[in-house]
N, C-alpha and C. Protein backbone atom coordinates (compact mmCIF):
# COMPACT_ATOMS: atom_id res chain seq x y z
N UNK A 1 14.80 -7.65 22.05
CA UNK A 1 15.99 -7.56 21.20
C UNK A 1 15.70 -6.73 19.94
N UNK A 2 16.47 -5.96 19.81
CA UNK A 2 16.18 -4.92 18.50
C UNK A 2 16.89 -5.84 17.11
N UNK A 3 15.99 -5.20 15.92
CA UNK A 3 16.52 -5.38 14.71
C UNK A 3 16.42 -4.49 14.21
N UNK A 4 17.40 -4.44 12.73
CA UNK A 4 17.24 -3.46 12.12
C UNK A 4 16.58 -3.86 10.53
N UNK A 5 15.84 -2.97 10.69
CA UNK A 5 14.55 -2.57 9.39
C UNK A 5 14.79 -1.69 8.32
N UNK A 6 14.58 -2.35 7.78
CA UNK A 6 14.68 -1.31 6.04
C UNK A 6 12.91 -1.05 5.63
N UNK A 7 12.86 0.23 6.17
CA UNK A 7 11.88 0.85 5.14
C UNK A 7 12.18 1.26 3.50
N UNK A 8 11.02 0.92 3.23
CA UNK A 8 11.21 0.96 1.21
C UNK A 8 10.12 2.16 1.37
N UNK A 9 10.48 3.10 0.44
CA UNK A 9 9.27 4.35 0.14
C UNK A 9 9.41 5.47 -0.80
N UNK A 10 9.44 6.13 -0.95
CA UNK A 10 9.12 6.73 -2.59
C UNK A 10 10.09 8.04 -2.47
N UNK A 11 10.38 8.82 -3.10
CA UNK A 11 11.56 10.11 -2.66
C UNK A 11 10.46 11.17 -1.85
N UNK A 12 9.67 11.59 -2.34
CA UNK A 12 8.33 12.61 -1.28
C UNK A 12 8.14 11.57 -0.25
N UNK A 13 8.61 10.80 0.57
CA UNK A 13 8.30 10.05 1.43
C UNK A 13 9.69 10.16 2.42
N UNK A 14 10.99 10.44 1.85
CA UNK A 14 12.28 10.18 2.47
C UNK A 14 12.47 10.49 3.92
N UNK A 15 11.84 11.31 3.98
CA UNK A 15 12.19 12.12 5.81
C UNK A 15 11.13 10.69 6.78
N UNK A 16 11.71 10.69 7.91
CA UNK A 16 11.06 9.95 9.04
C UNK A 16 9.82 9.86 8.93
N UNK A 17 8.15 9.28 9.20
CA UNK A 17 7.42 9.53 9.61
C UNK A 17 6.43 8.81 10.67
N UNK A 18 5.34 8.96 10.37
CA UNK A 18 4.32 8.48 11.62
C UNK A 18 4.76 6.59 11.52
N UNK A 19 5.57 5.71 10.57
CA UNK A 19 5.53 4.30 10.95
C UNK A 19 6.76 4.35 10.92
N UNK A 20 7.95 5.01 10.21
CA UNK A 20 9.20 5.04 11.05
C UNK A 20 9.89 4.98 12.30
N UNK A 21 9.10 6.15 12.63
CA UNK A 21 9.10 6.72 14.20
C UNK A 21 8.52 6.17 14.99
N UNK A 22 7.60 5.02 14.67
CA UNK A 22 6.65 4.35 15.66
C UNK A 22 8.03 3.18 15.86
N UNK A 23 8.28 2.50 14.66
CA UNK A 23 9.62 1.22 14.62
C UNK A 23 10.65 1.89 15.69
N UNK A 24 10.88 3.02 15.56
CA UNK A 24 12.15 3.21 15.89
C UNK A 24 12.09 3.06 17.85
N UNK A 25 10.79 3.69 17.90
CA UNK A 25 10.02 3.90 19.21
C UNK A 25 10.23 2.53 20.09
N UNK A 26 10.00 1.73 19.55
CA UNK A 26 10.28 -0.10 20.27
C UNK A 26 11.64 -0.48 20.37
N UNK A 27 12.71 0.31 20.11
CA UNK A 27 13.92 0.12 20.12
C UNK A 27 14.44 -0.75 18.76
N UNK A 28 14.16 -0.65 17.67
CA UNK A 28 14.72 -1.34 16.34
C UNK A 28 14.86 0.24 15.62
N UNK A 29 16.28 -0.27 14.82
CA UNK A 29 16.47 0.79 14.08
C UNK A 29 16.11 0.60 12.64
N UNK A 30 16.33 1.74 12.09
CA UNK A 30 15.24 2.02 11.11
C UNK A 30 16.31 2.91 10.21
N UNK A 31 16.39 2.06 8.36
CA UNK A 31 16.77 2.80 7.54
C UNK A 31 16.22 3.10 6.57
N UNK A 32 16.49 4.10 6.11
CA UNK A 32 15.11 4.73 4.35
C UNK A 32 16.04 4.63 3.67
N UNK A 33 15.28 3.66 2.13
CA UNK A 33 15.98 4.20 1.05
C UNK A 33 14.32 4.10 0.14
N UNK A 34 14.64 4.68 -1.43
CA UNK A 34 14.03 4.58 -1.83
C UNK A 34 14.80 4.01 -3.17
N UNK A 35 15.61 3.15 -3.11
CA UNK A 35 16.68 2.92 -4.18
C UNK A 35 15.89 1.70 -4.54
N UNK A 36 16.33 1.23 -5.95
CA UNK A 36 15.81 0.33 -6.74
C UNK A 36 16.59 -0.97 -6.33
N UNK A 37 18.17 -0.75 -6.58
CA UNK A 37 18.55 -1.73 -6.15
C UNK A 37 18.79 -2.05 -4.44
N UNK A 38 18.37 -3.23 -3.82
CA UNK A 38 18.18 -3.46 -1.88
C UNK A 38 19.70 -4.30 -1.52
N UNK A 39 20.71 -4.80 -2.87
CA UNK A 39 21.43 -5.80 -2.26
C UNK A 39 22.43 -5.09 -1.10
N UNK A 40 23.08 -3.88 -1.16
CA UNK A 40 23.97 -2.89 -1.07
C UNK A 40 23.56 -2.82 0.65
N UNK A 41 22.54 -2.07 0.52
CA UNK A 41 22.29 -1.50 1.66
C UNK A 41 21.65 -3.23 2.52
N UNK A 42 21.24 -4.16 2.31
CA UNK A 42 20.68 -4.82 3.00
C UNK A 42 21.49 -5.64 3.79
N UNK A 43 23.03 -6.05 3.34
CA UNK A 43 24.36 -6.41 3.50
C UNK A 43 25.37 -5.22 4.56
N UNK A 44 25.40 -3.93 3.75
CA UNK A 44 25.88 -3.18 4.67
C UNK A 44 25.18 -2.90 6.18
N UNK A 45 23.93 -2.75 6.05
CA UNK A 45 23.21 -2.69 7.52
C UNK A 45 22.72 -3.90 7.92
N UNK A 46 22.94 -4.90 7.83
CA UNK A 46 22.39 -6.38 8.66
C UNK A 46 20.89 -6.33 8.69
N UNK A 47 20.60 -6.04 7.39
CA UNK A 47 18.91 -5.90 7.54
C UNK A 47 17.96 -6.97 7.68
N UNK A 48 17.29 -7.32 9.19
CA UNK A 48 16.70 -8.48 9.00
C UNK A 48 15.08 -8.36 8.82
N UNK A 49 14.43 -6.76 8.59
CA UNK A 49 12.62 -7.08 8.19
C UNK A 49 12.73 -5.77 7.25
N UNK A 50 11.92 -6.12 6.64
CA UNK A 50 11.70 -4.86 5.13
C UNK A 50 10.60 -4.32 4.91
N UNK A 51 9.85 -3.36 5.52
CA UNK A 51 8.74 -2.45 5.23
C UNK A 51 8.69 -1.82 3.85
N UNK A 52 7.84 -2.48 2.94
CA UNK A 52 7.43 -1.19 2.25
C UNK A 52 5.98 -0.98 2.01
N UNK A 53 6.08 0.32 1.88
CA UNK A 53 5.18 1.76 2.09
C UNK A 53 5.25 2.83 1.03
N UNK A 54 4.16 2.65 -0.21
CA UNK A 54 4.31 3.23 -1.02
C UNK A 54 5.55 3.46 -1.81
N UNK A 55 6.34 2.25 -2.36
CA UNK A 55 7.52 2.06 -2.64
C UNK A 55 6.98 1.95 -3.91
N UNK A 56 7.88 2.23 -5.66
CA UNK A 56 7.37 2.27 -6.50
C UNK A 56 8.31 1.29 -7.15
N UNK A 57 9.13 0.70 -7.20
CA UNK A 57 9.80 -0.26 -7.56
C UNK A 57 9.26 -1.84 -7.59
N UNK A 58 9.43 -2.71 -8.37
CA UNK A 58 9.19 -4.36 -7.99
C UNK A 58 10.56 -4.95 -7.14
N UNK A 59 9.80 -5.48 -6.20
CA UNK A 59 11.37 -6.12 -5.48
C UNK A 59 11.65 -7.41 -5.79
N UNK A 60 12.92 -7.46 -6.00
CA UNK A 60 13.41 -8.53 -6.71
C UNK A 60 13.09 -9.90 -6.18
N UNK A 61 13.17 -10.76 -7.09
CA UNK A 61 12.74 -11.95 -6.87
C UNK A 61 13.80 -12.77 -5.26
N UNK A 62 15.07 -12.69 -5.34
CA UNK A 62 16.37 -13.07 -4.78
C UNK A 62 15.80 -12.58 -3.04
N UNK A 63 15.37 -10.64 -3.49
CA UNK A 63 15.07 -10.65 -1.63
C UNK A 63 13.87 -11.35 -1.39
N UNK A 64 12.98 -11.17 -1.84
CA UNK A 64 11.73 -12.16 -1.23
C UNK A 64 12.26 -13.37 -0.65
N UNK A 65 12.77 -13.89 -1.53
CA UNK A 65 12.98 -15.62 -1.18
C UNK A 65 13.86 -14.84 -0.19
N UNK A 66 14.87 -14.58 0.34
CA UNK A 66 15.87 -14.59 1.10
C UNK A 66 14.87 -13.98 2.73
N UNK A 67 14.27 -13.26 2.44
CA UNK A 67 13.57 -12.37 3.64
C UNK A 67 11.88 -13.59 4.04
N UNK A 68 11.87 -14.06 3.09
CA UNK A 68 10.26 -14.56 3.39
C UNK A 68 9.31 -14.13 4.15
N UNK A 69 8.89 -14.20 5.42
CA UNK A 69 8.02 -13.69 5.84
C UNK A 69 8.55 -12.65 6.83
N UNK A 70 9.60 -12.11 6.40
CA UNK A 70 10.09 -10.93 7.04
C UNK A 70 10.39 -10.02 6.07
N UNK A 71 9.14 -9.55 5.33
CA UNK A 71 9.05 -8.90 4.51
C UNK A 71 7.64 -8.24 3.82
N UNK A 72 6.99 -7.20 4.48
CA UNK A 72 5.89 -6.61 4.26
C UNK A 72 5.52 -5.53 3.17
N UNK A 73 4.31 -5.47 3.54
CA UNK A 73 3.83 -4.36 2.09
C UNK A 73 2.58 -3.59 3.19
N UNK A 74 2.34 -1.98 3.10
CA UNK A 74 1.34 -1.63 3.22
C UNK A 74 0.92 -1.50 2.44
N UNK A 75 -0.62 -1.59 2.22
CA UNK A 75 -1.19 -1.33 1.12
C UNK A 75 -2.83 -0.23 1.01
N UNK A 76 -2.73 0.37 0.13
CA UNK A 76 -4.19 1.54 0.27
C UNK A 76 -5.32 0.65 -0.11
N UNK A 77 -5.38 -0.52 -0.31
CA UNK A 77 -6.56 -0.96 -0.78
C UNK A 77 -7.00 -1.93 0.26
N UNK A 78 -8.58 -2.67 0.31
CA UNK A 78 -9.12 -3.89 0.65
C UNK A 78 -8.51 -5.03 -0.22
N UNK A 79 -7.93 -5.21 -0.02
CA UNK A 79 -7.35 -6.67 -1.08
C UNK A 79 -8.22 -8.43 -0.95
N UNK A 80 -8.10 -8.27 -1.99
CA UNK A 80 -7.67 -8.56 -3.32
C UNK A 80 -7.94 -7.55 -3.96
N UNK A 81 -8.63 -6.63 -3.85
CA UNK A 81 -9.23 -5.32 -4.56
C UNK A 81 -8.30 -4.16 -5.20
N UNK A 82 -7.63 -3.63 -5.94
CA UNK A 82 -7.51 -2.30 -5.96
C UNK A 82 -5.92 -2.38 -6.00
N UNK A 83 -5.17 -4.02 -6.64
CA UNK A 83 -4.13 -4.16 -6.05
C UNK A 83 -3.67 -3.21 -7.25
N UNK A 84 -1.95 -2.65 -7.06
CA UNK A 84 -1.00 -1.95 -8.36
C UNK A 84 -1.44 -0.73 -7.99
N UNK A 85 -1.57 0.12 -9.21
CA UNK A 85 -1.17 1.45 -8.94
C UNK A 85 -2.70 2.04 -8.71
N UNK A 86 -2.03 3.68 -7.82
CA UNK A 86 -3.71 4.29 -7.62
C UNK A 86 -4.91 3.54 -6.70
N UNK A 87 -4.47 2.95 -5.83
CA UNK A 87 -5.46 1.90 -5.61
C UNK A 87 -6.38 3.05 -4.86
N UNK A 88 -6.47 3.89 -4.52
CA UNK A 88 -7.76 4.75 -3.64
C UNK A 88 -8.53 5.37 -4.73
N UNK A 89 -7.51 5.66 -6.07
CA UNK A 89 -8.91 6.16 -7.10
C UNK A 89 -9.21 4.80 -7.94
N UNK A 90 -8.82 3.51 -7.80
CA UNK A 90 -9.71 2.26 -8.81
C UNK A 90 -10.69 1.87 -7.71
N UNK A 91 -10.60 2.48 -6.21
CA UNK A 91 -11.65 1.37 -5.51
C UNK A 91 -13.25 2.13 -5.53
N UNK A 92 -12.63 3.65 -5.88
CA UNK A 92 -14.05 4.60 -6.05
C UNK A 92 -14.78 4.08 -7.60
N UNK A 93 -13.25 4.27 -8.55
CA UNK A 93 -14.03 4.23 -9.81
C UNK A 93 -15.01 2.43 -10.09
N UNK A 94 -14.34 1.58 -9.39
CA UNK A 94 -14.44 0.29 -9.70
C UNK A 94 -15.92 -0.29 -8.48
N UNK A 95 -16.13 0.70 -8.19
CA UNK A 95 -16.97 0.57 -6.75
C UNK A 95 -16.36 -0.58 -6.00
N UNK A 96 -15.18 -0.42 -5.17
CA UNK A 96 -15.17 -1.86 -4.47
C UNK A 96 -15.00 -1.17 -2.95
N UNK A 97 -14.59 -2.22 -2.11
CA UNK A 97 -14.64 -1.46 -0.68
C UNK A 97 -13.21 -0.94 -0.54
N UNK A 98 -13.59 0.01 0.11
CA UNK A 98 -12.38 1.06 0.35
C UNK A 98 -12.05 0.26 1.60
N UNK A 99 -10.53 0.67 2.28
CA UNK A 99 -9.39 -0.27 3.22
C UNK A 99 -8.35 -0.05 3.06
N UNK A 100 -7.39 -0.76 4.00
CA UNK A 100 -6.11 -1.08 3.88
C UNK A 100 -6.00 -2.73 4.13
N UNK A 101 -4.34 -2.97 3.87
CA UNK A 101 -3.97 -4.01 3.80
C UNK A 101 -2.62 -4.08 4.61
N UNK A 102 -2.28 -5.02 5.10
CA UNK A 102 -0.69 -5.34 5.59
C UNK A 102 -0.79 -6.65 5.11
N UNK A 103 -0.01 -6.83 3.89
CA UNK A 103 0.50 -8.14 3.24
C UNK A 103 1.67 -8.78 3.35
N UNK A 104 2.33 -10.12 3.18
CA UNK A 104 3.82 -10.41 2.84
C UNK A 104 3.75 -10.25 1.44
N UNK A 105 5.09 -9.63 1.02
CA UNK A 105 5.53 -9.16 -0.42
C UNK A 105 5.47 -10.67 -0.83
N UNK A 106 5.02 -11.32 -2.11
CA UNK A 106 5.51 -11.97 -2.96
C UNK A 106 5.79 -11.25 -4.50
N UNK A 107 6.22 -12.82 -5.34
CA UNK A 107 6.71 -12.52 -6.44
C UNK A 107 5.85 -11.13 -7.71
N UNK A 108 4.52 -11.49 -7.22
CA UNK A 108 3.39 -10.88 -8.41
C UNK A 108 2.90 -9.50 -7.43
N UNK A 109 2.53 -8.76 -8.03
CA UNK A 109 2.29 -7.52 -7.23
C UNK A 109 0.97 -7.39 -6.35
N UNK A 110 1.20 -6.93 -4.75
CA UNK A 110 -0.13 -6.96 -4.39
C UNK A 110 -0.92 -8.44 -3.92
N UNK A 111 -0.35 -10.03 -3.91
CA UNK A 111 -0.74 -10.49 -4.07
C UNK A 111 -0.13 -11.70 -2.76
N UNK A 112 0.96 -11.39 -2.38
CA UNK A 112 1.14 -12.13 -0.94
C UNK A 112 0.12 -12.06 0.20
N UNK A 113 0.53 -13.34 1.28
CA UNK A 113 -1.03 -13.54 2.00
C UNK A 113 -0.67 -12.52 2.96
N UNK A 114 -2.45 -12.35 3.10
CA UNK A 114 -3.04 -11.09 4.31
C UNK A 114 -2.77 -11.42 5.30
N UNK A 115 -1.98 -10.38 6.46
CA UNK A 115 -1.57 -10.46 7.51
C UNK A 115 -2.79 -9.94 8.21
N UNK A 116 -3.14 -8.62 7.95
CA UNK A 116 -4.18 -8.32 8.58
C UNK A 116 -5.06 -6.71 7.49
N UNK A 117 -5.88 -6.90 7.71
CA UNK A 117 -6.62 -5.52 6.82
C UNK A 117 -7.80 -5.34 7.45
N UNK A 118 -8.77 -4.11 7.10
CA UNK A 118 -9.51 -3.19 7.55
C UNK A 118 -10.29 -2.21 6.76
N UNK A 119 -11.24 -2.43 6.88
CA UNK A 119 -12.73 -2.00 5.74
C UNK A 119 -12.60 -0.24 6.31
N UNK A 120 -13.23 0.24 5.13
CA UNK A 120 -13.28 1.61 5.90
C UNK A 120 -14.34 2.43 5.04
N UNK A 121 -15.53 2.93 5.96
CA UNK A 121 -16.22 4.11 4.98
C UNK A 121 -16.07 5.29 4.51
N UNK A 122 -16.67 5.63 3.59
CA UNK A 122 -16.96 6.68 3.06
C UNK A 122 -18.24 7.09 2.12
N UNK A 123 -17.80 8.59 1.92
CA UNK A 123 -19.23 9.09 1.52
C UNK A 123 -18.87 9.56 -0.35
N UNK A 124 -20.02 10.00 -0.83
CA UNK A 124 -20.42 10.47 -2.15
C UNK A 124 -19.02 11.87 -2.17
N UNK A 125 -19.52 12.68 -1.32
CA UNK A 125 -19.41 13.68 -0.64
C UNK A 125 -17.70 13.84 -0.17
N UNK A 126 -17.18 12.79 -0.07
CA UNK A 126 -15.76 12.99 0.36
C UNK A 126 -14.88 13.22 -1.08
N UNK A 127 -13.97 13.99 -0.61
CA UNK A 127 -12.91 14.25 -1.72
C UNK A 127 -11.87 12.90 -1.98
N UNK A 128 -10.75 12.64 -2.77
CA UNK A 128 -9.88 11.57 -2.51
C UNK A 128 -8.98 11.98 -2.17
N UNK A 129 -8.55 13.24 -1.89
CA UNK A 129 -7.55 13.52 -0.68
C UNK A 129 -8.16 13.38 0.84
N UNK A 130 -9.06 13.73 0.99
CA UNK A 130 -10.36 13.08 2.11
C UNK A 130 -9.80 11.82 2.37
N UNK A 131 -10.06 10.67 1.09
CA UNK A 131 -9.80 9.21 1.23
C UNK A 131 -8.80 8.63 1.70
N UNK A 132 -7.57 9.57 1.15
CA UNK A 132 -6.29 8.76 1.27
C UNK A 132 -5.86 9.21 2.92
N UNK A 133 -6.50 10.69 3.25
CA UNK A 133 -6.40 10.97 4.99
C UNK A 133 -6.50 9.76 5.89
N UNK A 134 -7.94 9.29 5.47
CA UNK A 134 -8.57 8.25 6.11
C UNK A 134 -7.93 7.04 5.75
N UNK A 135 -7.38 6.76 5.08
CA UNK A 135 -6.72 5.32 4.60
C UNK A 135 -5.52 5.49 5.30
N UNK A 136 -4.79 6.68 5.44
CA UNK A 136 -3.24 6.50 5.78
C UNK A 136 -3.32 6.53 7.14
N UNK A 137 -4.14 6.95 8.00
CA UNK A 137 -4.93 7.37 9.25
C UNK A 137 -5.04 5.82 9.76
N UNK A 138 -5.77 5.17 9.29
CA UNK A 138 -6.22 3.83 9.74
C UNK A 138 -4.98 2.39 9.37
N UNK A 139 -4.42 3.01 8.14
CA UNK A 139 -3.07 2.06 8.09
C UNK A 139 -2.04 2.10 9.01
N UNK A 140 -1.63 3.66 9.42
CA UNK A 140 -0.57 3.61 11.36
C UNK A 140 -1.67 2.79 12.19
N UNK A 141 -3.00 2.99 12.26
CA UNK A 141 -2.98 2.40 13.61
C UNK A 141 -3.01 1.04 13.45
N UNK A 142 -3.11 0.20 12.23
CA UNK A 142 -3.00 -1.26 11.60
C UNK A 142 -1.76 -1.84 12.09
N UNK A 143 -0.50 -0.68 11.58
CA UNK A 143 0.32 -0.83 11.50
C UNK A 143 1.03 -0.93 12.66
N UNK A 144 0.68 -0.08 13.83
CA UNK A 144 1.12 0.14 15.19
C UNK A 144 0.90 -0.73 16.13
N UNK A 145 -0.54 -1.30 16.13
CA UNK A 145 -1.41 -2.69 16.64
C UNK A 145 -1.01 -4.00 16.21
N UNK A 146 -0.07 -4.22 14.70
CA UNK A 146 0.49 -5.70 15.00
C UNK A 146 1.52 -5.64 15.02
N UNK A 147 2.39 -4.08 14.96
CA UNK A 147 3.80 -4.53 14.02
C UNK A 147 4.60 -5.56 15.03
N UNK A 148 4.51 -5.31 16.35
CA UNK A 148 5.27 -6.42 17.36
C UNK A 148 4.93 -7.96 16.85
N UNK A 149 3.39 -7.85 17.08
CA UNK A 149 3.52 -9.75 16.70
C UNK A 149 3.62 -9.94 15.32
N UNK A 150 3.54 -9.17 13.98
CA UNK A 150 4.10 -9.14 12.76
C UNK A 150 5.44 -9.26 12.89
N UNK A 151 6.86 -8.75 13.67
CA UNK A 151 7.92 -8.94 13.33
C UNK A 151 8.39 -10.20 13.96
N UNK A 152 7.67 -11.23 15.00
CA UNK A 152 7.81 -12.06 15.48
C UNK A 152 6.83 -12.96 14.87
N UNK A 153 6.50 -12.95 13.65
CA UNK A 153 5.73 -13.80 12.94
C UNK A 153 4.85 -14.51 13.88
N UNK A 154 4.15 -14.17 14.81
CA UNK A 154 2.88 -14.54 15.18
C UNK A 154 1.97 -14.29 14.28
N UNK A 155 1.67 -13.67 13.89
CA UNK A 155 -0.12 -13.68 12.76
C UNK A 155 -0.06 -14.63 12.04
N UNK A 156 -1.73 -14.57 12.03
CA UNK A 156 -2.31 -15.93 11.32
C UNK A 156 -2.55 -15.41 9.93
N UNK A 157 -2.05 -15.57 8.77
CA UNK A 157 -1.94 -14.91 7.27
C UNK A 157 -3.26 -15.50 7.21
N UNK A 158 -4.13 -14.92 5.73
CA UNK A 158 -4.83 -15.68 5.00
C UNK A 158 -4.91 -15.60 3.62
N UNK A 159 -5.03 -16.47 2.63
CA UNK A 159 -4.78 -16.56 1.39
C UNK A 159 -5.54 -15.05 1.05
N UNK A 160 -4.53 -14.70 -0.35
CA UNK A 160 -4.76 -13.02 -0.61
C UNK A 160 -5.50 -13.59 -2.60
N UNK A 161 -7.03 -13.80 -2.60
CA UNK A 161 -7.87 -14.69 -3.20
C UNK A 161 -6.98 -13.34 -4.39
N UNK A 162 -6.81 -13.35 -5.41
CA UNK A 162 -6.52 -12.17 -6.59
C UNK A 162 -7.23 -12.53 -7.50
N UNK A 163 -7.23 -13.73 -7.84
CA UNK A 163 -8.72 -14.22 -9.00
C UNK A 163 -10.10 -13.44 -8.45
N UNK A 164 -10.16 -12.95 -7.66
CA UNK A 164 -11.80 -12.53 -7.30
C UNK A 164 -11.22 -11.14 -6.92
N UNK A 165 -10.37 -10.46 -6.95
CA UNK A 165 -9.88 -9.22 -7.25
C UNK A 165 -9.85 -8.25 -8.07
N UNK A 166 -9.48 -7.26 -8.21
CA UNK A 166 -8.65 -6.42 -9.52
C UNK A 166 -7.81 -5.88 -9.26
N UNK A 167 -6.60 -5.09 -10.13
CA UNK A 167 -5.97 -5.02 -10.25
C UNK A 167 -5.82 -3.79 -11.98
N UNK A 168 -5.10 -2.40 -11.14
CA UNK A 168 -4.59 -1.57 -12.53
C UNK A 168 -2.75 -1.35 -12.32
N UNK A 169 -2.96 -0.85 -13.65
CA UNK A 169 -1.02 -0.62 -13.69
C UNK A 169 -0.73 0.96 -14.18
N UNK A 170 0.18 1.12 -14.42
CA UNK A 170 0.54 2.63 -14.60
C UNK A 170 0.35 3.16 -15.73
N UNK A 171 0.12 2.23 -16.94
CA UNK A 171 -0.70 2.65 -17.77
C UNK A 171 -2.07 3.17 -17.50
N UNK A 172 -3.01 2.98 -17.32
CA UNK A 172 -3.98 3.52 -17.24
C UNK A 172 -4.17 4.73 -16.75
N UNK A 173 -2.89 5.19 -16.11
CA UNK A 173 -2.99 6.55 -15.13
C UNK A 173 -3.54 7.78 -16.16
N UNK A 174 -3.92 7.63 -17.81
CA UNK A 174 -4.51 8.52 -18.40
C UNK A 174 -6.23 8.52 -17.18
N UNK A 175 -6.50 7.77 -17.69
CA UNK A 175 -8.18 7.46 -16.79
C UNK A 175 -7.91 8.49 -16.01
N UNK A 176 -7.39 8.18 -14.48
CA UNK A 176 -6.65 9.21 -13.71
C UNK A 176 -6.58 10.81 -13.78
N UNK A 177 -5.71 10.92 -15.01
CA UNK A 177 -5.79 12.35 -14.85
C UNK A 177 -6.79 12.74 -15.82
N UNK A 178 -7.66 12.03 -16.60
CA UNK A 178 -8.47 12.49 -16.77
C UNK A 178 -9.90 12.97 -16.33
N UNK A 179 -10.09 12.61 -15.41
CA UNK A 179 -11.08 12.51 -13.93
C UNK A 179 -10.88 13.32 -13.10
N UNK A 180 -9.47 13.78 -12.74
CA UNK A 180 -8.72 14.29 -11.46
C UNK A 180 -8.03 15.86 -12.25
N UNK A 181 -8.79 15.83 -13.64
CA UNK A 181 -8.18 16.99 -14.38
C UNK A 181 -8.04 18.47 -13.92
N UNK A 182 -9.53 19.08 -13.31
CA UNK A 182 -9.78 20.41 -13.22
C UNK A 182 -9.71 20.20 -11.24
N UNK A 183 -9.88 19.22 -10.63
CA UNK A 183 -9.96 19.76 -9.24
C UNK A 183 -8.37 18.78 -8.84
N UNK A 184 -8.22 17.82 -9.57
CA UNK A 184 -6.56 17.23 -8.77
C UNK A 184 -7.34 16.33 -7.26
N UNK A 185 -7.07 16.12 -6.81
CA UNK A 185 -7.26 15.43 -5.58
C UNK A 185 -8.30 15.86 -5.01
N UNK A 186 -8.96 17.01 -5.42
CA UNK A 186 -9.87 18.10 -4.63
C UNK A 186 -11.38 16.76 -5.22
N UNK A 187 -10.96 16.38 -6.35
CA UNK A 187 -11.84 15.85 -6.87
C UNK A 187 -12.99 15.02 -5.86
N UNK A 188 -14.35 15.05 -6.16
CA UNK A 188 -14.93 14.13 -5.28
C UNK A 188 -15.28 12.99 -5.61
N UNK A 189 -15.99 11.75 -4.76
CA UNK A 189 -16.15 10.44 -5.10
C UNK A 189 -17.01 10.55 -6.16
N UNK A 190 -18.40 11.37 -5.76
CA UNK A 190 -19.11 11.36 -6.56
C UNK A 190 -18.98 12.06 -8.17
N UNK A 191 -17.83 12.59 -8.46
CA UNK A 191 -17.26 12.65 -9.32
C UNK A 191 -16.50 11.98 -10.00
N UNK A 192 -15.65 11.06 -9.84
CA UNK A 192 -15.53 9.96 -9.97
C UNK A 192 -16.67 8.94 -10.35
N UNK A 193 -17.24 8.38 -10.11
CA UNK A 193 -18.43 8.04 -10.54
C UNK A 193 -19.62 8.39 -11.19
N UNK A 194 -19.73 9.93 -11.76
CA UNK A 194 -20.21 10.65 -12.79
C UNK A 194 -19.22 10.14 -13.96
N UNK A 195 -17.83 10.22 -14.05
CA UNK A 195 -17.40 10.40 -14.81
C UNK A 195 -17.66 8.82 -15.45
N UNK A 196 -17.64 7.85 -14.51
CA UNK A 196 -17.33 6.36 -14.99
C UNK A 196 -18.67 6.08 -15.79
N UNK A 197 -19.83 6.71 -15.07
CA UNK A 197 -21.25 6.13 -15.36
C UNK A 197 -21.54 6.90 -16.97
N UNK A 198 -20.72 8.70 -16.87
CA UNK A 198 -20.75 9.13 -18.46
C UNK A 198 -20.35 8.12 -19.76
N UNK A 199 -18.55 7.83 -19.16
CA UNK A 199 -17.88 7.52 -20.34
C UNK A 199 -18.52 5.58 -20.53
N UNK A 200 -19.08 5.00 -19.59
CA UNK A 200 -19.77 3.84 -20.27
C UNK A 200 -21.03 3.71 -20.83
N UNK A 201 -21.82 4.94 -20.57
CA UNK A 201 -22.86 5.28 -21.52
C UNK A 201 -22.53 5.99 -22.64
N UNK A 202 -21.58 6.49 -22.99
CA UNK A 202 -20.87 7.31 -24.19
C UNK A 202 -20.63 5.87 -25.35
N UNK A 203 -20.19 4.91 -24.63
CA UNK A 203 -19.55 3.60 -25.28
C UNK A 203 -20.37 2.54 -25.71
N UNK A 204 -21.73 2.76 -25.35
CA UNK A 204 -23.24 1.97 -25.65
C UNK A 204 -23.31 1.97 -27.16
């Protein structure tokens, strides 16, 4: 039996892609917005599961409760790790393990229980456009491998620990471009971690 799905995702995200097209593929239809407010469209299309995927908005308190566990998050990080913004450049700068996540959205960001996630390596040597290849790479096939027993709430969640986590916000995005200044994404890990190991010996 098909449902229909509301993907959440960012405006450079709007056109179809590799987890759209996979939903749509199983026979459930599939709508994009990237709008702030969900009541409109979630009423007009009978929306009964909510993907989001690099969505930059907080979702309101009203859909959570109303959607509960029909209501996901991909995420670029190992979580509890790296939750909020940037999470592929805090898990280099913060040394934690690089991953993805498929969470249920709750109220606090980043912090609903783990449906399922996935460790992933890398080198000194890789760029973080490199990283995010490999992260978005390994999140379809995360994503492709449960979404059936995810929309039929079969998975076994597990508490998403955030006290033994971290967590940045959009403030800090100076750090960011200050790191990512002269190469942009070209930047490498091990650059990233020059820079962290400079500016806390600068601060001695």
């Amino acid at each position: 039996m098909s449902i229909n799905v509301l993907y959440l995702t960012n405006k450079n995200k709007l056109s179809k892609n590799e987890i759209t097209n996979f939903i749509a593929s199983k026979g459930d239809n599939v709508f994009i917005t990237c709008n702030k407010n969900l009541n409109k469209i979630i009423k007009e299309k009978k929306i009964k599961f909510i993907v989001s995927d690099r969505y930059r908005f907080k979702i309101k308190k009203n859909v959570i409760l109303k959607f509960k566990k029909n209501i996901i998050n991909l995420h670029h990080s190992y979580l509890p790790f790296s939750r909020g913004w940037q999470p592929i450049f805090w898990t280099v700068y913060d040394t934690r393990p690089l991953g993805v996540s498929i969470h249920y959205v709750s109220s606090e960001i980043d912090s609903g229980d783990i449906i399922v996630q996935k460790k992933i390596n890398y080198k000194n040597n890789n760029s973080l456009n490199e990283l995010y290849i490999k992260v978005r790479t390994e999140l379809n096939k995360l994503f492709k491998k449960n979404w059936i027993s995810i929309k039929k709430n079969k998975n076994k969640s597990k508490k998403n620990k955030i006290f033994k986590g971290t967590i940045h916000f959009r403030k800090e995005d100076f750090i960011v471009k200050k790191v990512t200044n002269k190469k942009g994404w070209k930047t490498l890990v091990s650059d990233v971690k020059e820079y962290k190991k400079n500016s806390l010996s600068s601060n001695k």
